[in-house]
Protein backbone atom coordinates (compact mmCIF):
# COMPACT_ATOMS: atom_id res chain seq x y z
CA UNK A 1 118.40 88.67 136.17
CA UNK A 2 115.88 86.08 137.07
CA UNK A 3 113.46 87.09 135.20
CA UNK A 4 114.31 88.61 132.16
CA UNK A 5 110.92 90.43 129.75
CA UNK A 6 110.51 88.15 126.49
CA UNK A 7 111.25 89.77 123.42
CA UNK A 8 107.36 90.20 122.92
CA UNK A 9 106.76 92.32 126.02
CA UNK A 10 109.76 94.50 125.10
CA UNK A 11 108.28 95.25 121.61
CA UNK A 12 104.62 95.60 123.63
CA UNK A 13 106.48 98.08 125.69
CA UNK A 14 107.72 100.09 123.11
CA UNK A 15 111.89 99.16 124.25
CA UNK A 16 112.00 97.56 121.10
CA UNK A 17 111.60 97.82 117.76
CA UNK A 18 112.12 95.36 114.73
CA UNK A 19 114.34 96.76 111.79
CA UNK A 20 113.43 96.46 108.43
CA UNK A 21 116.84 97.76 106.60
CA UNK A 22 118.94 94.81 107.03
CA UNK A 23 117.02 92.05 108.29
CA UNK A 24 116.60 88.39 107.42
CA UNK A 25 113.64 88.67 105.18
CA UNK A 26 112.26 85.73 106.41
CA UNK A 27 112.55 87.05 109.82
CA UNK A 28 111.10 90.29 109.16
CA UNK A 29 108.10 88.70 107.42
CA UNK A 30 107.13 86.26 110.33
CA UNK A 31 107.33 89.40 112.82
CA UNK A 32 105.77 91.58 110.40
CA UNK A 33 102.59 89.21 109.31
CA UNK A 34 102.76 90.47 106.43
CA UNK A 35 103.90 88.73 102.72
CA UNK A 36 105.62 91.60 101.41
CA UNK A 37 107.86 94.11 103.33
CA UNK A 38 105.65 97.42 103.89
CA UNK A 39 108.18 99.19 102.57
CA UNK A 40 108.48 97.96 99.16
CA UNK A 41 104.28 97.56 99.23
CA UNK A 42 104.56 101.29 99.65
CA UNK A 43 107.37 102.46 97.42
CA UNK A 44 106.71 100.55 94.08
CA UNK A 45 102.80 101.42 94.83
CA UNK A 46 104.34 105.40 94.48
CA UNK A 47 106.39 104.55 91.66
CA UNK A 48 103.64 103.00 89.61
CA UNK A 49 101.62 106.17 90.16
CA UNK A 50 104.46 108.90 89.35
CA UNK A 51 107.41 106.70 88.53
CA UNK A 52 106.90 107.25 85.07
CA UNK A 53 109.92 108.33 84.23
CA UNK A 54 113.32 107.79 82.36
CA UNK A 55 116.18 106.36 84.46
CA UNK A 56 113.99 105.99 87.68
CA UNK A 57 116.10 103.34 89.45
CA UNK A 58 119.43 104.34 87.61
CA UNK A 59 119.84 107.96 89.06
CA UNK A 60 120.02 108.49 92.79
CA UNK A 61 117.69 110.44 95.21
CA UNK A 62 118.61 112.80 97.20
CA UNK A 63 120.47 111.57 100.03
CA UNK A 64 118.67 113.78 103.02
CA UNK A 65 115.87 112.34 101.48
CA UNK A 66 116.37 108.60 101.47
CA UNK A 67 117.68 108.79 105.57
CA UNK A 68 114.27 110.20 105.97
CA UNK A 69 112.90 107.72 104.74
CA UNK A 70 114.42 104.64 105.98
CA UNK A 71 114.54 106.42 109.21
CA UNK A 72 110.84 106.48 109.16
CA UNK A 73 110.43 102.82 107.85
CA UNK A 74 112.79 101.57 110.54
CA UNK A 75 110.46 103.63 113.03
CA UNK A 76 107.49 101.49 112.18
CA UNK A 77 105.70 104.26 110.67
CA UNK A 78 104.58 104.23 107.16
CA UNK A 79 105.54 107.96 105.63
CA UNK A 80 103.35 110.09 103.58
CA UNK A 81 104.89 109.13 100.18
CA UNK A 82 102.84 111.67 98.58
CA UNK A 83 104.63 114.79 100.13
CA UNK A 84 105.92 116.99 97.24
CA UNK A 85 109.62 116.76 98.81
CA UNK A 86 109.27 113.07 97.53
CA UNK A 87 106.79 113.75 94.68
CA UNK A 88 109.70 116.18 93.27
CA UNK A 89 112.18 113.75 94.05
CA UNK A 90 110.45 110.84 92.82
CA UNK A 91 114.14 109.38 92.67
CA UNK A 92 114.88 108.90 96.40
CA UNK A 93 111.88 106.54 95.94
CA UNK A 94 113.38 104.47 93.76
CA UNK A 95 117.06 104.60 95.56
CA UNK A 96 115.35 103.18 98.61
CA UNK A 97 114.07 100.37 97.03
CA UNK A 98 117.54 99.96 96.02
CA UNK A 99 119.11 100.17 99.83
CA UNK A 100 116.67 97.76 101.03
CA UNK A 101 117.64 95.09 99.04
CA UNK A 102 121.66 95.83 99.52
CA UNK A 103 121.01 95.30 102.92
CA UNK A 104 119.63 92.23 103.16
CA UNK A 105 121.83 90.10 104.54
CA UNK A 106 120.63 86.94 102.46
CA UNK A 107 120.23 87.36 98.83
CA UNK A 108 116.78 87.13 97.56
CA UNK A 109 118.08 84.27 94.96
CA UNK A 110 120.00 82.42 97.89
CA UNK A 111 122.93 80.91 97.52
CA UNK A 112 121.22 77.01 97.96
CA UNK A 113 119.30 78.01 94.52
CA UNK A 114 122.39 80.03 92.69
CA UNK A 115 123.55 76.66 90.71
CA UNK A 116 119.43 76.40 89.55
CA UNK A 117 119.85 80.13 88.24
CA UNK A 118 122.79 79.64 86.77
């Protein structure tokens, strides 16, 4: 116990792996480098190309669907959106976009700016 590997040469090493479902957003973004989460870069990118259609974030996917998904996103792999399981189930997009944001554990319009909103 003397020496104990930073959390850097863990994630080098493959032991482990940042989260994206339910993750401080802020956090996520300073690991990630990036200024939006890949995984709604990737999903509304999909939706604007064959979203177009009625109800697409008020009906659910399929939930098989939406595990794989996530799974995939929490693997730090970016899935083949374009598959035509997804294509014909455009709506497990949608519902995933949908999880990630229930999971934050921080709203997006934090509580410190709720009294601006209001």
């Amino acid at each position: 116990m003397k020496s104990r590997p930073t959390k850097q040469k863990l994630k080098q090493r493959g032991i482990l792996r940042e989260r994206v479902f339910g993750c401080d957003l802020g956090e996520h973004l300073l690991n990630s480098g990036h200024d939006v989460p890949q995984v709604l870069k990737s999903c509304t990118e999909f939706i604007e190309k064959h979203g177009v259609v009625d109800g697409i974030y008020r009906l659910s996917g399929i939930a098989s669907n939406i595990q794989k998904l996530r799974h995939e996103f929490d693997s730090e792999q970016i899935p083949d959106l374009t598959k035509d399981v997804y294509i014909q189930d455009i709506h497990c997009v949608g519902s995933l976009c949908k999880l990630y944001f229930r999971e934050l554990p921080n709203p997006l319009l934090t509580y410190q700016l709720y009294e601006k909103f209001s």
